[in-house]
PDB file of N, CA and C in Angstrom:
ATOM      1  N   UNK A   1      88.931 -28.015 -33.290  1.00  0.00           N
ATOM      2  CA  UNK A   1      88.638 -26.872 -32.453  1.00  0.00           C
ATOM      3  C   UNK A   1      89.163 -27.129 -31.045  1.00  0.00           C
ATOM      4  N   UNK A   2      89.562 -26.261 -30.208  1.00  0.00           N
ATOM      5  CA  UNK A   2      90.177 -26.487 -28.728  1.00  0.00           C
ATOM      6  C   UNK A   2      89.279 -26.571 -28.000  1.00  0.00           C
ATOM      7  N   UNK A   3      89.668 -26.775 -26.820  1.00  0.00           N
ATOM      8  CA  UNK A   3      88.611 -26.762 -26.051  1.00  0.00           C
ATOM      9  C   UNK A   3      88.854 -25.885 -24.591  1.00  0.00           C
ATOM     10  N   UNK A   4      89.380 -24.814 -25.054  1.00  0.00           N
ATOM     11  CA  UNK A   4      89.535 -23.978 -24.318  1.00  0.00           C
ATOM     12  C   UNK A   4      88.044 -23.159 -24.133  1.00  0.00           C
ATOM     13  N   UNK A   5      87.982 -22.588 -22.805  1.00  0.00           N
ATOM     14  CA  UNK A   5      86.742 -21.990 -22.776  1.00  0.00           C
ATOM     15  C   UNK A   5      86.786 -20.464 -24.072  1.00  0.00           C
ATOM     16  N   UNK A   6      87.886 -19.561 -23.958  1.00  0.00           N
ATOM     17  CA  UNK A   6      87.688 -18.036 -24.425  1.00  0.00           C
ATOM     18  C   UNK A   6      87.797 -19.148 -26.088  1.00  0.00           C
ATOM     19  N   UNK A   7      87.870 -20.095 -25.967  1.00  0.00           N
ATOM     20  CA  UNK A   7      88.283 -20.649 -27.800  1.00  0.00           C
ATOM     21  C   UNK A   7      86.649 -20.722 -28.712  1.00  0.00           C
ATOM     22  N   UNK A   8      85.925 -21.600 -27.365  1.00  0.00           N
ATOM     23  CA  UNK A   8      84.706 -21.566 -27.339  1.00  0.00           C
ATOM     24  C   UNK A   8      84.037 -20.142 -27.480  1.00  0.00           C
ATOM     25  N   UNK A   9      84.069 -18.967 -26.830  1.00  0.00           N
ATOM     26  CA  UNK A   9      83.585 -18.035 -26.862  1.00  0.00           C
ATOM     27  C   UNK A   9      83.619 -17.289 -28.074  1.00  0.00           C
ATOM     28  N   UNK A  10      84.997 -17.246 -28.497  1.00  0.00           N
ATOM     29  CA  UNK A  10      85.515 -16.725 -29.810  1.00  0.00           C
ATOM     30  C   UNK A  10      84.591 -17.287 -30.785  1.00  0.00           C
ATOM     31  N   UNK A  11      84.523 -18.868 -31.071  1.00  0.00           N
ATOM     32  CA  UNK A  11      83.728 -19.139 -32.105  1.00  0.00           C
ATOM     33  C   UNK A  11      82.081 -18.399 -31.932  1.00  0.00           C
ATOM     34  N   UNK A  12      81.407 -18.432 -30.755  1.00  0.00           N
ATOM     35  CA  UNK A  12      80.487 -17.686 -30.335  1.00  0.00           C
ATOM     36  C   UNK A  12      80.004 -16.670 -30.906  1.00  0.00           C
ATOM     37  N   UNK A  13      81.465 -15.550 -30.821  1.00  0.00           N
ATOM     38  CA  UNK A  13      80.937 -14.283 -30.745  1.00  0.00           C
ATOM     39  C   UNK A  13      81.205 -13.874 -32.620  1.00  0.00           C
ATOM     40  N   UNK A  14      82.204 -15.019 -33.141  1.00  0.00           N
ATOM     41  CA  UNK A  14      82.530 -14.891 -34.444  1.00  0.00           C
ATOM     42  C   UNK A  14      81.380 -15.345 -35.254  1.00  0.00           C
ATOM     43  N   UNK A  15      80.895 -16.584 -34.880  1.00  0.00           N
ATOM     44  CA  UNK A  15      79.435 -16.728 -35.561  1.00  0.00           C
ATOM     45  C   UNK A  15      78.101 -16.070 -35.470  1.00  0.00           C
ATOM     46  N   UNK A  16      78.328 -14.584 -34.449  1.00  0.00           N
ATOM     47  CA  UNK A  16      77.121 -13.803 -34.464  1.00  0.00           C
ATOM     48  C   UNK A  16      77.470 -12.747 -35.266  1.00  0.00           C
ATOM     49  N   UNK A  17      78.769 -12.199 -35.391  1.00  0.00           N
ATOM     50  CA  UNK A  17      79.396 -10.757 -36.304  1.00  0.00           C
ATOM     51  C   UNK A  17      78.849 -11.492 -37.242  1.00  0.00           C
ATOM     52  N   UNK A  18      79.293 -12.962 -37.827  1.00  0.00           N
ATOM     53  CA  UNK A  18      78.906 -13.367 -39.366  1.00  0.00           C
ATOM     54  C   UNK A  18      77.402 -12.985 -39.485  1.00  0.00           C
ATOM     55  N   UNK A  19      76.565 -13.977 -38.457  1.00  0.00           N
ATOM     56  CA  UNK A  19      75.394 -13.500 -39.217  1.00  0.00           C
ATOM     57  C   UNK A  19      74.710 -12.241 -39.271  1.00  0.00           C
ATOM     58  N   UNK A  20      75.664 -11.406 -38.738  1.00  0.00           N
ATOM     59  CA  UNK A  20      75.036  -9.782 -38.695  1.00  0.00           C
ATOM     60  C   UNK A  20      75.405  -9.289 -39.759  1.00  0.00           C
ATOM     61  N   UNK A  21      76.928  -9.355 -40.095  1.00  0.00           N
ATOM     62  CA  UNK A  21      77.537  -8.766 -41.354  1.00  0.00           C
ATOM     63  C   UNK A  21      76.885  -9.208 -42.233  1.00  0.00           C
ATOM     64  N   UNK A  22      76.613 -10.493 -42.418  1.00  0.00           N
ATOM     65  CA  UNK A  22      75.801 -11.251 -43.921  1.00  0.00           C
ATOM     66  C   UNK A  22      74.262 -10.561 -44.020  1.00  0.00           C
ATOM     67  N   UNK A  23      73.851  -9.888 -42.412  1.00  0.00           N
ATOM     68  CA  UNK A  23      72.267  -9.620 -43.004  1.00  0.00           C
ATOM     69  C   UNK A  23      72.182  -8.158 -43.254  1.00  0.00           C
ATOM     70  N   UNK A  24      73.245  -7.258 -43.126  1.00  0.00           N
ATOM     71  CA  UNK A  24      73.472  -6.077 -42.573  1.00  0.00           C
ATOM     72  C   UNK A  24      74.035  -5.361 -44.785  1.00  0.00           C
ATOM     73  N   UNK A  25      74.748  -7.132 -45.415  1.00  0.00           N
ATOM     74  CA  UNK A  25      75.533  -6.672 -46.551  1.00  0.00           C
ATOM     75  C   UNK A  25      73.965  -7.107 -47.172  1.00  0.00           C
ATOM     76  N   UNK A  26      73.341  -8.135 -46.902  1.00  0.00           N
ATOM     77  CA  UNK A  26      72.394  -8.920 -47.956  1.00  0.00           C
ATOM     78  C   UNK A  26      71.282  -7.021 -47.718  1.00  0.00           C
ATOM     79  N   UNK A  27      70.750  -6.844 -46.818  1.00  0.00           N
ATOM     80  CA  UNK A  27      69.910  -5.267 -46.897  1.00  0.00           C
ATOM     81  C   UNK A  27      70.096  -4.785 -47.699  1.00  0.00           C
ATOM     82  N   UNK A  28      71.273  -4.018 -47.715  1.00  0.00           N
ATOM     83  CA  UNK A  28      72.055  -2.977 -48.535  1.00  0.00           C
ATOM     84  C   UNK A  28      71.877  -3.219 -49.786  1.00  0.00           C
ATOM     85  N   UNK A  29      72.422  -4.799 -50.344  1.00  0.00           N
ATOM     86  CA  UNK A  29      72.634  -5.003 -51.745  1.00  0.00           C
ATOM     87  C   UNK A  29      71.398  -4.702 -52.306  1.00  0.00           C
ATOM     88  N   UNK A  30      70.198  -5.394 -51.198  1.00  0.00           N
ATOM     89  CA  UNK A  30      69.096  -5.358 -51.516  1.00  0.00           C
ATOM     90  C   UNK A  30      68.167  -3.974 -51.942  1.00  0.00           C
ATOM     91  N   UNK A  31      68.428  -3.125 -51.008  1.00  0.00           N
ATOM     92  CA  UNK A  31      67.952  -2.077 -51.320  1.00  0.00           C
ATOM     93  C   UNK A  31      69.273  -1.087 -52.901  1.00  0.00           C
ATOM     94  N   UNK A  32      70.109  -1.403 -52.914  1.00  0.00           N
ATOM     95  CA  UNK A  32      70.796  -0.718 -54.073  1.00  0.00           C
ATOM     96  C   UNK A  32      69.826  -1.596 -55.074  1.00  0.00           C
ATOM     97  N   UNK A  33      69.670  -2.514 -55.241  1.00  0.00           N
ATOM     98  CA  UNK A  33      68.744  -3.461 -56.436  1.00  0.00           C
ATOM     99  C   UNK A  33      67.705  -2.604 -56.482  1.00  0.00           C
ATOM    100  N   UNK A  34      67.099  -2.337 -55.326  1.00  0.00           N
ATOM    101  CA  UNK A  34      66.006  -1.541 -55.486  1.00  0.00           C
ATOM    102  C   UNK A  34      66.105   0.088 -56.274  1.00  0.00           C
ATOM    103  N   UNK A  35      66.820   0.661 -55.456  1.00  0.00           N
ATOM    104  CA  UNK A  35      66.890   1.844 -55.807  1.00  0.00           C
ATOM    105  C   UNK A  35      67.273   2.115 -57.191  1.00  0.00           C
ATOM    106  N   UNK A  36      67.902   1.103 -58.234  1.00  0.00           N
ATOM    107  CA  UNK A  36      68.275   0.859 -59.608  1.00  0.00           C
ATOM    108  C   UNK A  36      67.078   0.326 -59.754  1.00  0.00           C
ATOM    109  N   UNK A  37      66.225   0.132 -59.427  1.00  0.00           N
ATOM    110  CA  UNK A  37      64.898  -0.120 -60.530  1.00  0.00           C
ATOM    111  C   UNK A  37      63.996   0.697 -60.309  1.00  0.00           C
ATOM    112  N   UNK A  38      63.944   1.825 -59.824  1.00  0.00           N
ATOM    113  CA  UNK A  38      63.250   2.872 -59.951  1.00  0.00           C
ATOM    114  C   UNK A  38      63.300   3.708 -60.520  1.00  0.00           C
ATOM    115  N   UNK A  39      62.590   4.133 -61.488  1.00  0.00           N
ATOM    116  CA  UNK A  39      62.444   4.896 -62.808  1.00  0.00           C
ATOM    117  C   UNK A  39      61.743   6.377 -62.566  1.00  0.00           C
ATOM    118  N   UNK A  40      61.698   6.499 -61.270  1.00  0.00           N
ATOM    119  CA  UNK A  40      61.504   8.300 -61.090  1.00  0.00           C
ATOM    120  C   UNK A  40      62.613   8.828 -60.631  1.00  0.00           C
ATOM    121  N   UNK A  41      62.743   9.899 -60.916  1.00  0.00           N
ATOM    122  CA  UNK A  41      63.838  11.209 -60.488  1.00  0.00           C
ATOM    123  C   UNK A  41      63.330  11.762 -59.489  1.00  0.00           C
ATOM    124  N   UNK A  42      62.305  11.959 -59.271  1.00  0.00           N
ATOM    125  CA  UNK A  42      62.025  12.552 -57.175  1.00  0.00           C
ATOM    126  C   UNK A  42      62.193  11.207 -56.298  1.00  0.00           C
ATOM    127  N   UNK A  43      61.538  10.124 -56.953  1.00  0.00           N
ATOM    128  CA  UNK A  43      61.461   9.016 -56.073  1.00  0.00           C
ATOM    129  C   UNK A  43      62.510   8.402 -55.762  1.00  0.00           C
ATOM    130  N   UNK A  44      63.774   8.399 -56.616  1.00  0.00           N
ATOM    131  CA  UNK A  44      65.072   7.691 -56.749  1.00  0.00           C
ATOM    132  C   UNK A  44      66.175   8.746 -55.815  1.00  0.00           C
ATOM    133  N   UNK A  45      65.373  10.150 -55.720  1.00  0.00           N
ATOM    134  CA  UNK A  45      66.433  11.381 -55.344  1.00  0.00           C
ATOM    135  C   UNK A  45      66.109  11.024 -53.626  1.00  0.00           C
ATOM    136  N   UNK A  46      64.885  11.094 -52.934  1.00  0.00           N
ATOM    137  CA  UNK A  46      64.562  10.775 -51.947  1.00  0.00           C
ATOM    138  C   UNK A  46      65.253   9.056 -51.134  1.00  0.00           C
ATOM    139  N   UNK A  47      65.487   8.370 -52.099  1.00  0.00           N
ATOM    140  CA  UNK A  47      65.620   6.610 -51.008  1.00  0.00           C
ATOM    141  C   UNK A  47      67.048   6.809 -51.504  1.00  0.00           C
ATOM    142  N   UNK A  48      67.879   7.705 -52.546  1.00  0.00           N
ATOM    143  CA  UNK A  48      69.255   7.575 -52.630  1.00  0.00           C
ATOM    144  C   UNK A  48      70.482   7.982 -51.252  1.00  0.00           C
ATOM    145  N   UNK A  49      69.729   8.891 -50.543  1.00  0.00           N
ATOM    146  CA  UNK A  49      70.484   9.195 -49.314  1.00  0.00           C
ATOM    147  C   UNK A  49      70.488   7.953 -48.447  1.00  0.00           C
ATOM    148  N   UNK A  50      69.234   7.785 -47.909  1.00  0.00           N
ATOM    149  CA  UNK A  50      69.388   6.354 -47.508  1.00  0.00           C
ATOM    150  C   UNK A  50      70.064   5.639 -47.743  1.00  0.00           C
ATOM    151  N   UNK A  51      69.790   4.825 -49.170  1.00  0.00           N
ATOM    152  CA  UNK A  51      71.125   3.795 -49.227  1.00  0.00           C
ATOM    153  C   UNK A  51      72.325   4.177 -49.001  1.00  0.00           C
ATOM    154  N   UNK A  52      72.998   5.274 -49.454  1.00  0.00           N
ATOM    155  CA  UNK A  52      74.307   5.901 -49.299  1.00  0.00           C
ATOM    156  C   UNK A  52      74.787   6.013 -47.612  1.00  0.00           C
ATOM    157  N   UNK A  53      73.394   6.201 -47.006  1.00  0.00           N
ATOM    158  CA  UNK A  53      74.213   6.397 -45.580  1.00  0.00           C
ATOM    159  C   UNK A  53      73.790   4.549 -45.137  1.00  0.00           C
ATOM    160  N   UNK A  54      73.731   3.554 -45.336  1.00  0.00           N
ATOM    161  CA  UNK A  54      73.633   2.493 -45.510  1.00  0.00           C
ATOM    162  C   UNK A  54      75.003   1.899 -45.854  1.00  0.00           C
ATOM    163  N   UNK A  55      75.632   2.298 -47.012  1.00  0.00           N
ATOM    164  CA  UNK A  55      76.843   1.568 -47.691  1.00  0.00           C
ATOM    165  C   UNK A  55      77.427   2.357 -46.904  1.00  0.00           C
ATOM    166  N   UNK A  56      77.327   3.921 -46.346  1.00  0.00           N
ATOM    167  CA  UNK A  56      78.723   4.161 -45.784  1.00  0.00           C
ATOM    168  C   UNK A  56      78.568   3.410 -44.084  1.00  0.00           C
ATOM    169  N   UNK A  57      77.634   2.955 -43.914  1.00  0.00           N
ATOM    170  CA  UNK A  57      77.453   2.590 -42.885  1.00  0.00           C
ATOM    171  C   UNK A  57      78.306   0.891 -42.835  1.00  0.00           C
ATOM    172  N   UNK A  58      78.159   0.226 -43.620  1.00  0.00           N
ATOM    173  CA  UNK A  58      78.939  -0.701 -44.237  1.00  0.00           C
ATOM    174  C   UNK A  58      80.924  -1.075 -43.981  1.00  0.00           C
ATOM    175  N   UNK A  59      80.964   0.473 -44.745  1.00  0.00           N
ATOM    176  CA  UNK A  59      82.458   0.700 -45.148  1.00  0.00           C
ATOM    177  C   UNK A  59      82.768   0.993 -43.145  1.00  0.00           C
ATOM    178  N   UNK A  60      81.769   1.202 -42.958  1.00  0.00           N
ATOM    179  CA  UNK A  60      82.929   1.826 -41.690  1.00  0.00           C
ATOM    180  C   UNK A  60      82.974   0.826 -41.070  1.00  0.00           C
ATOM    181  N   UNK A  61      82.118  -0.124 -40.732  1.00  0.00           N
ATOM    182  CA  UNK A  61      82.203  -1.438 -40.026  1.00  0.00           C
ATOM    183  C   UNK A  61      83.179  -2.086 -40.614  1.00  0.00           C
ATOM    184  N   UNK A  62      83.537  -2.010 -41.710  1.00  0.00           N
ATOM    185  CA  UNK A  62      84.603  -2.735 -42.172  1.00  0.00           C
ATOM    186  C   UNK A  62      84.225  -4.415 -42.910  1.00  0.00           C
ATOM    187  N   UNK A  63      82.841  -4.168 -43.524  1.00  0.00           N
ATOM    188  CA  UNK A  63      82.190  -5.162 -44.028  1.00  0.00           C
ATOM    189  C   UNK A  63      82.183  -4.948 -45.498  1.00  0.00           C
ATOM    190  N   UNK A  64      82.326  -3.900 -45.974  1.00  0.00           N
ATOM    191  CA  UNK A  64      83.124  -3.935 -47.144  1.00  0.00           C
ATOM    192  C   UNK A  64      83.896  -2.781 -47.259  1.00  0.00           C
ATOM    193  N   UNK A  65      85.001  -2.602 -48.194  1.00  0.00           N
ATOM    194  CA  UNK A  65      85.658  -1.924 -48.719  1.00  0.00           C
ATOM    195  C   UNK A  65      85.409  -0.166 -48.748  1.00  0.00           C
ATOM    196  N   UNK A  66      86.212   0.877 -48.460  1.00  0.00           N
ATOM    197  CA  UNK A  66      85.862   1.801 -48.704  1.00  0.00           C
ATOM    198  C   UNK A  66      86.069   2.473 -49.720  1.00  0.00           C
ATOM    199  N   UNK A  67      86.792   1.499 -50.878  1.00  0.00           N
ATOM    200  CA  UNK A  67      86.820   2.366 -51.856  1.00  0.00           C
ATOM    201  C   UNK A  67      85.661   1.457 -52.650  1.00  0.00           C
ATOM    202  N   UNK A  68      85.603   0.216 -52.276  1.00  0.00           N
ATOM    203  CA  UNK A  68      84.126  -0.131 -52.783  1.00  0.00           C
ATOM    204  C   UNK A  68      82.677   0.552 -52.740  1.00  0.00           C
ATOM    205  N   UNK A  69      82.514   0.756 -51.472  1.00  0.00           N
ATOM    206  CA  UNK A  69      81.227   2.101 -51.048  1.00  0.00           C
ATOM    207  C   UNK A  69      81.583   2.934 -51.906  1.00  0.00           C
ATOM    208  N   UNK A  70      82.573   4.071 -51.897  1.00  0.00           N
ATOM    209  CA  UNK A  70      82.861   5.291 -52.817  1.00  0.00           C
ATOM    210  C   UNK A  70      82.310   5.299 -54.362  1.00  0.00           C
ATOM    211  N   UNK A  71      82.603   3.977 -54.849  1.00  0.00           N
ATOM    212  CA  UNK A  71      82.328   3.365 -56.201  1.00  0.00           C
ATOM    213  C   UNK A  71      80.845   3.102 -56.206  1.00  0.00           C
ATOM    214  N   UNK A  72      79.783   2.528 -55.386  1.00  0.00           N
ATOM    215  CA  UNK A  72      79.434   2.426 -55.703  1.00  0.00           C
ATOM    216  C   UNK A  72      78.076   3.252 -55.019  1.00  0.00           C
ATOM    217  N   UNK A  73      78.346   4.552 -54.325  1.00  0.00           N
ATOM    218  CA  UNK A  73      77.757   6.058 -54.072  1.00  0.00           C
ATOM    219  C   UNK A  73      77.600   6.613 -55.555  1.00  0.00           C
ATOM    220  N   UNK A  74      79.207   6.568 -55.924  1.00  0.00           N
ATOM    221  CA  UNK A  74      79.147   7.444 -57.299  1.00  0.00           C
ATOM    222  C   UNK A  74      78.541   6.726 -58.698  1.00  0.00           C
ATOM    223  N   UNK A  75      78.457   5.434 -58.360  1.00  0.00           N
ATOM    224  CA  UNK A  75      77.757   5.070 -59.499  1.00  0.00           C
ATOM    225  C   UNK A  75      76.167   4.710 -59.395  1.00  0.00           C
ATOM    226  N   UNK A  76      75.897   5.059 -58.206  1.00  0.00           N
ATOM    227  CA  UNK A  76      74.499   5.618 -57.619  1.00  0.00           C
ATOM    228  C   UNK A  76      73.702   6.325 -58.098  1.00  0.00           C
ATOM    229  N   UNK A  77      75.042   7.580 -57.757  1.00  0.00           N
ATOM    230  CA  UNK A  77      74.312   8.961 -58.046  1.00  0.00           C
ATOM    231  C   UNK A  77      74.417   9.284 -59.534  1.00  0.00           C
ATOM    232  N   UNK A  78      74.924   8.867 -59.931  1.00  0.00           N
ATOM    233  CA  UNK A  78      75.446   8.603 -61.839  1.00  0.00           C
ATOM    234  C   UNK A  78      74.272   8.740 -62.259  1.00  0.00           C
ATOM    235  N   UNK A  79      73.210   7.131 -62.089  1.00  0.00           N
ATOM    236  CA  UNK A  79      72.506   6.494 -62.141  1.00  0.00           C
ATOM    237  C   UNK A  79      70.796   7.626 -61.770  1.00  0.00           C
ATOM    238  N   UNK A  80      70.974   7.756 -60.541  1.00  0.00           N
ATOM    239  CA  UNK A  80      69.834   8.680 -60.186  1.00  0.00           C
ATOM    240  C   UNK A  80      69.725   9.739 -61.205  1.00  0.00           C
ATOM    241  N   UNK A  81      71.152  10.953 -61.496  1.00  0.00           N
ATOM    242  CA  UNK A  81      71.006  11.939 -62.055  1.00  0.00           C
ATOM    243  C   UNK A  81      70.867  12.023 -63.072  1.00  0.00           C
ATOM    244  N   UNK A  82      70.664  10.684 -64.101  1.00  0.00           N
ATOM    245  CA  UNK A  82      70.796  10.271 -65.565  1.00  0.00           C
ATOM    246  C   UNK A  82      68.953  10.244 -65.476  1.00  0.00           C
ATOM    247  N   UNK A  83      68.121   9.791 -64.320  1.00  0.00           N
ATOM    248  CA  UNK A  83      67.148   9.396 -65.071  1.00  0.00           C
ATOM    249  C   UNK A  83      66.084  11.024 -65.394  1.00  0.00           C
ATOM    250  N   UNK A  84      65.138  10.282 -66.166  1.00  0.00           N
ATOM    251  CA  UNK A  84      64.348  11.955 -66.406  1.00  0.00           C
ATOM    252  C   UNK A  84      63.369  12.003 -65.936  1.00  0.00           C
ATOM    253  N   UNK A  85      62.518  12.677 -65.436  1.00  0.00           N
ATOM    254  CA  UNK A  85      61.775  13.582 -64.205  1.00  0.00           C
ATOM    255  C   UNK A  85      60.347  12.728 -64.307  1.00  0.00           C
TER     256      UNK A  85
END
């Protein structure tokens, strides 16, 4: 590592994006886990917006993929609209 001061800073400010991105992706995954184990159709229709504006919240930061989010909105809502009432 250098020992330049902005070299120093860089590692700084790079090891705080990490641990934001890592707690910001670990949420998300977390709550999609969730929202796939819920077995009501009002209850699953209500926390599905949420997550969705969550993953797109994701894609735009650029912490994951946007055709990853897209994929996995639509296999969300797949999921929600399959279950029965």
């Amino acid at each position: 590592m250098a020992n330049h001061s902005a070299t120093k800073k860089d590692v700084r400010q790079a090891t705080k994006r990490r641990d934001r991105n890592r707690y910001y992706g670990k949420t998300t995954r977390n709550a999609v886990r969730d929202l796939r184990a819920i077995k009501s159709k009002k209850e699953a229709g209500e926390k599905f917006p949420e997550v969705a504006s969550q993953i797109d919240k994701l894609a735009k930061k650029g912490i994951i993929h946007k055709n990853k989010a897209a994929n996995l909105k639509s296999k969300l809502a797949k999921k929600v609209n399959t279950l029965a009432k």
